[in-house]
C-alpha atoms as a PDB file:
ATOM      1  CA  UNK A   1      94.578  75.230  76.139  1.00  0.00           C
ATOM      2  CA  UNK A   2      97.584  73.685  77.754  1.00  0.00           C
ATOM      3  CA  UNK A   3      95.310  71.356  80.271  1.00  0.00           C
ATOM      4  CA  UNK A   4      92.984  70.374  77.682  1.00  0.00           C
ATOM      5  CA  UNK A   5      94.903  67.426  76.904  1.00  0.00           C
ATOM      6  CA  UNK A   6      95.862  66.303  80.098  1.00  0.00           C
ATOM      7  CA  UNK A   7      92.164  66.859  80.806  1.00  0.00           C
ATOM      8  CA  UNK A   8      91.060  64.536  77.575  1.00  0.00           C
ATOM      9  CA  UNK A   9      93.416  61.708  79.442  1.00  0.00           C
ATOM     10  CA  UNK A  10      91.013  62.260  82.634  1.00  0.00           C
ATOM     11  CA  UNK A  11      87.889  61.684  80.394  1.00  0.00           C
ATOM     12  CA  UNK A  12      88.853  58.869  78.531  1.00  0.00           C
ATOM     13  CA  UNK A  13      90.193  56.826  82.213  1.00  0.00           C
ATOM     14  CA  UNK A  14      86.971  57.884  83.911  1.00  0.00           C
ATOM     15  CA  UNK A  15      84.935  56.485  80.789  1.00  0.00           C
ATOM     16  CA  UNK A  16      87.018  53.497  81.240  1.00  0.00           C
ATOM     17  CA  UNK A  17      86.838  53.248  84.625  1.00  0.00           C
ATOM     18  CA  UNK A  18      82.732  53.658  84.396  1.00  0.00           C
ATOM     19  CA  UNK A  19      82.462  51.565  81.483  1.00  0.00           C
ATOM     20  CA  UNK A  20      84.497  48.497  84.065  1.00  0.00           C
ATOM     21  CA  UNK A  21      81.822  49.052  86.337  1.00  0.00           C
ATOM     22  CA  UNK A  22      78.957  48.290  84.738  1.00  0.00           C
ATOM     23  CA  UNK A  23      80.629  45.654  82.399  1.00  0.00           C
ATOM     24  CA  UNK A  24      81.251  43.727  85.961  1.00  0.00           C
ATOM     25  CA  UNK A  25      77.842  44.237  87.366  1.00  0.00           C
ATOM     26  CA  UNK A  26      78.758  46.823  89.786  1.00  0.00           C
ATOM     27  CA  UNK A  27      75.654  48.246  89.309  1.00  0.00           C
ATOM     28  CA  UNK A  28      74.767  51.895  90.043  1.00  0.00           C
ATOM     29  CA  UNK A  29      78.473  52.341  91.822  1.00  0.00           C
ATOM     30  CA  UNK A  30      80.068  54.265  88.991  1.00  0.00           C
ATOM     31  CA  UNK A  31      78.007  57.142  89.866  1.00  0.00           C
ATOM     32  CA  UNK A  32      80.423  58.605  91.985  1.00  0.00           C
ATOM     33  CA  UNK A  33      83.212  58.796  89.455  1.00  0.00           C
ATOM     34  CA  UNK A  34      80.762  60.809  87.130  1.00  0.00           C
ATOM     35  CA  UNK A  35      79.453  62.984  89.866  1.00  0.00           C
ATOM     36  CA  UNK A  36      82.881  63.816  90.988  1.00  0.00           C
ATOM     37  CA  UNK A  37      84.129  64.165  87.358  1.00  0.00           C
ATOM     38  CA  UNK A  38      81.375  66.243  86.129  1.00  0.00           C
ATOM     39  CA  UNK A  39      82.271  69.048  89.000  1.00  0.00           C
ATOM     40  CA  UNK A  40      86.068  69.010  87.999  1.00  0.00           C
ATOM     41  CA  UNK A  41      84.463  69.458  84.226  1.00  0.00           C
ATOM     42  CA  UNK A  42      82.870  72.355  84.560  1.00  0.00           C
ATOM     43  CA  UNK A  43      85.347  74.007  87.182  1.00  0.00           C
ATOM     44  CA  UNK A  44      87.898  72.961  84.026  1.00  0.00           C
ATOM     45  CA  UNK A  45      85.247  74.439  81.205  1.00  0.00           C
ATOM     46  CA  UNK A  46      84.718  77.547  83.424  1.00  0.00           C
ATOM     47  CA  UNK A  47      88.460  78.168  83.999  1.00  0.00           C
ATOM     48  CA  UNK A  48      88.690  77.818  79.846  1.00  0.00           C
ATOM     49  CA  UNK A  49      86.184  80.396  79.120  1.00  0.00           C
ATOM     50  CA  UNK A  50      87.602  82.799  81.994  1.00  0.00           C
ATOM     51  CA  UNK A  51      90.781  82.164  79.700  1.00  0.00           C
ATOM     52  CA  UNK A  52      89.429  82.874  76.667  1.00  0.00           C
ATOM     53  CA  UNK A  53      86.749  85.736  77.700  1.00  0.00           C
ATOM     54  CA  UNK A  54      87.529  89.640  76.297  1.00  0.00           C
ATOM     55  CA  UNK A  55      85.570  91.356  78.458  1.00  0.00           C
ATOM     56  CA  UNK A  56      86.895  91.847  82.233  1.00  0.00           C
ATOM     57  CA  UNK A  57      82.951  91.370  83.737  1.00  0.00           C
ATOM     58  CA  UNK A  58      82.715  87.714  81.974  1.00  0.00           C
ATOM     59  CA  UNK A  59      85.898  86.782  83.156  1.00  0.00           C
ATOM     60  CA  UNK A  60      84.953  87.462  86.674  1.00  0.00           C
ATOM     61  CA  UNK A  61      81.437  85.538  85.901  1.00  0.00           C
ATOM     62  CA  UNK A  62      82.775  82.532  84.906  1.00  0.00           C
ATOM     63  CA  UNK A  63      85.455  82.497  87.741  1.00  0.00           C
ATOM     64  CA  UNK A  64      82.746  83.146  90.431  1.00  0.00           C
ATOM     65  CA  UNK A  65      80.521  80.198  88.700  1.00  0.00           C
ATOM     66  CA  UNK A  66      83.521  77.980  89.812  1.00  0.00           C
ATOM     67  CA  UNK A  67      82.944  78.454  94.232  1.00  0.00           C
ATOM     68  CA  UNK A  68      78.962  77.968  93.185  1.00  0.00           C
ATOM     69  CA  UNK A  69      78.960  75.043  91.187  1.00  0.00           C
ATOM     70  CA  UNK A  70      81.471  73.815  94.426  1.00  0.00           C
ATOM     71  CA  UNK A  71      79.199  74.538  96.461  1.00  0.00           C
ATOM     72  CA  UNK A  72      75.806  73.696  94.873  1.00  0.00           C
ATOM     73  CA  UNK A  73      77.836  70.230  94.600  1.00  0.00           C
ATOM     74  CA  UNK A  74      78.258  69.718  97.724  1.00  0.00           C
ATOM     75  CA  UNK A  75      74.920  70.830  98.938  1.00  0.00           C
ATOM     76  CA  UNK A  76      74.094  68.302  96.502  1.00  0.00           C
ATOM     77  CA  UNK A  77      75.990  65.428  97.529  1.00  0.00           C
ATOM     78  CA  UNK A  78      75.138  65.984 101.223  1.00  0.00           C
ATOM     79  CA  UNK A  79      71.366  66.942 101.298  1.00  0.00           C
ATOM     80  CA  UNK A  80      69.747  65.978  98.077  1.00  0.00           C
ATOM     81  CA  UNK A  81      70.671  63.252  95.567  1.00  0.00           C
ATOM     82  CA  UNK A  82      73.577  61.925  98.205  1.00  0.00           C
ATOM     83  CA  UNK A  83      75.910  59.220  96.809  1.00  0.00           C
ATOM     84  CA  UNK A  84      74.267  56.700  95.382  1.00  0.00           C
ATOM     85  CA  UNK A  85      72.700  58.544  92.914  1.00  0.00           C
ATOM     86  CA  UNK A  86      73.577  60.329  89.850  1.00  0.00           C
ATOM     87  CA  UNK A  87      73.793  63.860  89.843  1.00  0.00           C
ATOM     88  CA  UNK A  88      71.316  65.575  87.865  1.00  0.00           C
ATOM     89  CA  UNK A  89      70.868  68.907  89.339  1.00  0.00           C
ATOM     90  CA  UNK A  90      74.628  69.304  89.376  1.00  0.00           C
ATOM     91  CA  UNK A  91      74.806  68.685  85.862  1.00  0.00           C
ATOM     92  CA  UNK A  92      71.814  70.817  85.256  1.00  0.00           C
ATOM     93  CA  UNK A  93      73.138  73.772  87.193  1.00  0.00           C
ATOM     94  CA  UNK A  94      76.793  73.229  85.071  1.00  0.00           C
ATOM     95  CA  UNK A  95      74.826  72.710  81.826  1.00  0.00           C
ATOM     96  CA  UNK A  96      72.906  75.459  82.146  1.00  0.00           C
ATOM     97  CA  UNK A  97      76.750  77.510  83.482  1.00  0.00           C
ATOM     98  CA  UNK A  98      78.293  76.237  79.970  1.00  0.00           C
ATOM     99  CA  UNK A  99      75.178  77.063  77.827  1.00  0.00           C
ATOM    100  CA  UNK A 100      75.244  80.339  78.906  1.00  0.00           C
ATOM    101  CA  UNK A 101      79.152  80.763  78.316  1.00  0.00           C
ATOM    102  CA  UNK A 102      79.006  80.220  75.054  1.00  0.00           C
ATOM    103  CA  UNK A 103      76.397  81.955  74.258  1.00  0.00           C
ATOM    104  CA  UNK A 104      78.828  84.976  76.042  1.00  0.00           C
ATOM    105  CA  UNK A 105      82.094  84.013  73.945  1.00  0.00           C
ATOM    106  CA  UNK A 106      79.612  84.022  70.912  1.00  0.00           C
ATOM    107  CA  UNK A 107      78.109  87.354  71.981  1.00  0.00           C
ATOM    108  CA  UNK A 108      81.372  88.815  72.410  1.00  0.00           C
ATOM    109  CA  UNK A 109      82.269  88.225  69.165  1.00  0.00           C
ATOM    110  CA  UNK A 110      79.676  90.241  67.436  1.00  0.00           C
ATOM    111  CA  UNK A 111      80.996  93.161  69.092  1.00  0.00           C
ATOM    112  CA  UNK A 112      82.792  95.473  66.605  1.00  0.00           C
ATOM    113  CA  UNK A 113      86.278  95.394  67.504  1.00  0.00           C
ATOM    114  CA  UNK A 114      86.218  91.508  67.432  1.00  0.00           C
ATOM    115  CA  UNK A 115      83.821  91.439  63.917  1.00  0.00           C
ATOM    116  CA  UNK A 116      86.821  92.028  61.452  1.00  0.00           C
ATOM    117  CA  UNK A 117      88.183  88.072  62.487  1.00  0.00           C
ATOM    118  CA  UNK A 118      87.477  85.153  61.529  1.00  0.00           C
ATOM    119  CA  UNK A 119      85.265  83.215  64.095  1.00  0.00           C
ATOM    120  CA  UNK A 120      85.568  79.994  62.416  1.00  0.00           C
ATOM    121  CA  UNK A 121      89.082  79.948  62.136  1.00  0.00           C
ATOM    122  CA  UNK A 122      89.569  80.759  66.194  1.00  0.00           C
ATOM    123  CA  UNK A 123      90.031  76.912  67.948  1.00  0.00           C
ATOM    124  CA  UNK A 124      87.794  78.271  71.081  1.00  0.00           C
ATOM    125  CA  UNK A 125      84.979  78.939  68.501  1.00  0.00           C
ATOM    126  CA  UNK A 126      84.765  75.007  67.807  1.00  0.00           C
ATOM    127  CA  UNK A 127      85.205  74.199  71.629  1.00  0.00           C
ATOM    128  CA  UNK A 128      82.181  76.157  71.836  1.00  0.00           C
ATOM    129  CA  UNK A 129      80.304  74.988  69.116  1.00  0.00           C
ATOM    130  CA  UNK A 130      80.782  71.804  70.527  1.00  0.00           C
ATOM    131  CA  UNK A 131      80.092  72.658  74.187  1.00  0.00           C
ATOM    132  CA  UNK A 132      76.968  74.284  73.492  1.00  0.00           C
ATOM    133  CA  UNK A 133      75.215  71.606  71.205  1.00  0.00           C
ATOM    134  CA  UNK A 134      76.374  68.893  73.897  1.00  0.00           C
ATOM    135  CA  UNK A 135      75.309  70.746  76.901  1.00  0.00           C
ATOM    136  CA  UNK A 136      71.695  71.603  75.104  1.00  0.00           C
ATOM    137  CA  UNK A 137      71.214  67.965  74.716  1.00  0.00           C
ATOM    138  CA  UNK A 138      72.455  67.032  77.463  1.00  0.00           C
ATOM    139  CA  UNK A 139      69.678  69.523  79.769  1.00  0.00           C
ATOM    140  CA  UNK A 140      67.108  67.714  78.042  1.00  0.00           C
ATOM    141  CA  UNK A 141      68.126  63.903  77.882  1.00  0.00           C
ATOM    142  CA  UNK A 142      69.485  64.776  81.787  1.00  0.00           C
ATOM    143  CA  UNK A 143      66.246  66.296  82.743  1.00  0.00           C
ATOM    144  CA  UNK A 144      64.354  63.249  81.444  1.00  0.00           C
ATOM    145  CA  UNK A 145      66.614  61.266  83.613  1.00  0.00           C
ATOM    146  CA  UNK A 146      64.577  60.141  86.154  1.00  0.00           C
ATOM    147  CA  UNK A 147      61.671  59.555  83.720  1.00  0.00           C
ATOM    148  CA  UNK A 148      63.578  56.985  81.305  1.00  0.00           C
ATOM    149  CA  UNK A 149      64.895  55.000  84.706  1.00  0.00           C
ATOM    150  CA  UNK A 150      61.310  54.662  85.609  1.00  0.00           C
ATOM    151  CA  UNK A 151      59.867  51.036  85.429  1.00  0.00           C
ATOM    152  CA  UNK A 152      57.647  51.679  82.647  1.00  0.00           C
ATOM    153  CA  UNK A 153      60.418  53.334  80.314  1.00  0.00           C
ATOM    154  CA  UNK A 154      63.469  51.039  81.751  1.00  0.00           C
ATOM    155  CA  UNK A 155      65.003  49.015  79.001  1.00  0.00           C
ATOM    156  CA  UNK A 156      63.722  51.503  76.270  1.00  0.00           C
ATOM    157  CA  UNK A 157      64.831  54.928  78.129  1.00  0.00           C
ATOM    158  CA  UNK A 158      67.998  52.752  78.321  1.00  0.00           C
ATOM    159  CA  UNK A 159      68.340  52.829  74.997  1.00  0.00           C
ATOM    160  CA  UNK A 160      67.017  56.468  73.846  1.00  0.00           C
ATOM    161  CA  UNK A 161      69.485  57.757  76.692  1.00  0.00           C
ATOM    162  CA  UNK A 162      72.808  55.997  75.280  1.00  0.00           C
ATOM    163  CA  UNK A 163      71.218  56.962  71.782  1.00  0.00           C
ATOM    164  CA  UNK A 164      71.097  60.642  72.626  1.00  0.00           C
ATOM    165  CA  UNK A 165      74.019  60.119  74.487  1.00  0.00           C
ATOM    166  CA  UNK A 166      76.379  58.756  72.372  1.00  0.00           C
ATOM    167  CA  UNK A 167      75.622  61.101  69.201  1.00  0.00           C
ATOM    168  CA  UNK A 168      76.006  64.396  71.888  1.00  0.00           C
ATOM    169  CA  UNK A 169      79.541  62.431  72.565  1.00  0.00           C
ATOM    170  CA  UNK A 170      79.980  62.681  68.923  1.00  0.00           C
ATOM    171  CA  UNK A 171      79.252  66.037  68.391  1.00  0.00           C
ATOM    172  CA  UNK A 172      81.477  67.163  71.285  1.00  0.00           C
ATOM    173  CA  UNK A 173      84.336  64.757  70.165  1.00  0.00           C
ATOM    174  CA  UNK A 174      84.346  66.424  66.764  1.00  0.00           C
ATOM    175  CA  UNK A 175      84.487  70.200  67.412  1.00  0.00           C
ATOM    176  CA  UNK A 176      87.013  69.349  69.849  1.00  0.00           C
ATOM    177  CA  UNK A 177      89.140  67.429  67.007  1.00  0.00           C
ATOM    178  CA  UNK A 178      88.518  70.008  64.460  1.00  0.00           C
ATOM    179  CA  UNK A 179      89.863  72.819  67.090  1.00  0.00           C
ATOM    180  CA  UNK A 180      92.615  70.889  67.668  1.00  0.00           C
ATOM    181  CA  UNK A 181      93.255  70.934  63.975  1.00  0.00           C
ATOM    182  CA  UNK A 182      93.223  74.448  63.417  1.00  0.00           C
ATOM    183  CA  UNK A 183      95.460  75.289  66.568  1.00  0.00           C
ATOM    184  CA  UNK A 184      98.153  72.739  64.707  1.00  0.00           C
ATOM    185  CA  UNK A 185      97.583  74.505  61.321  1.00  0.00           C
ATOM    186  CA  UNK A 186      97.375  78.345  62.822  1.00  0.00           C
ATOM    187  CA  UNK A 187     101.148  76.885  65.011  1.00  0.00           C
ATOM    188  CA  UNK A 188     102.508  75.863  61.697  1.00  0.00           C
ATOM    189  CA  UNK A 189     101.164  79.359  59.337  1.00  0.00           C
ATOM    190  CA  UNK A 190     102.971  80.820  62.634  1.00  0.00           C
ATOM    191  CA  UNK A 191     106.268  78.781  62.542  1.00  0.00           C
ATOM    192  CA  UNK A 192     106.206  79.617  58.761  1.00  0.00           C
ATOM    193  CA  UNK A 193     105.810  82.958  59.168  1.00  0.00           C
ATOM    194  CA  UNK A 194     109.604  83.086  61.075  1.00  0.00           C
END
């Protein structure tokens, strides 16, 4: 948990740096900054669940996602959707990586030994809440991708994509506040238990 706010700072100056883009009619050129950022994402999201996994044989899952999302990224980049074009089947393949994650870190917590604590007062538990709603959006709204750029769906799959979007952001945004919230409180039950 260390990185994750170092990590937040990377978010919010590639949203900035995106958001320049298009406010200055670059258009279509800020790609690149989300194709490259969404790889260091889910290498980051994958290293976090590795982190926070129990169980030695999802630990080694989510660390040998990381050398085939690289990969399928690259492949990506070089064959497929190249550089001028957003990456949708890398942030299917990672979407589908983090879905499945959480639904491991959830699983693992219905085994017995872990049933006695309390899920909803564990900060990872929010992270994943958040993760998974986000990333189950996001497969849909990014699979439609292509459809709501077509010519007949351009200005209002525009406007259903930053919808969706935006409210997925929220989501996200929220869990990740309310974990942050309960590491602060669990650090100062800690500190008060000295």
């Amino acid at each position: 948990m260390v990185y994750f706010i170092p990590f937040l700072l990377l978010t919010v100056i590639v949203e900035f740096v995106g958001y320049l883009a298009v406010t200055y009619g670059i258009k279509n050129r800020n790609y690149w900054i989300y194709n490259i950022f969404n790889l260091i994402e889910f290498l980051f999201y994958a290293y976090l669940f590795a982190s926070n996994f129990q169980l030695k044989f999802l630990r080694l899952l989510a660390y040998a996602s990381m050398p085939v999302l690289i990969l399928f990224s690259s492949l990506n980049y070089i064959y497929i959707q190249g550089s001028e074009n957003f990456h949708t089947y890398t942030l299917l393949l990672g979407s589908f990586f983090m879905v499945f994650f959480c639904c491991c870190f959830f699983y693992e917590w219905v085994l017995p030994e872990q049933i006695t604590q309390n899920l909803i007062r564990q900060p990872f538990f929010w992270i994943c809440v958040g993760l998974l709603l986000f990333y189950l959006g996001s497969v849909i709204i990014n699979a439609l991708f292509e459809y709501l750029r077509s010519s007949d769906m351009i200005q209002e799959g525009k406007r259903i994509y930053v919808f969706i979007n935006r409210s997925l952001n929220i989501i996200l945004y929220t869990s990740f506040s309310i974990s942050f919230l309960i590491c602060r409180k669990n650090r100062k039950e800690s500190l008060s238990q000295l």
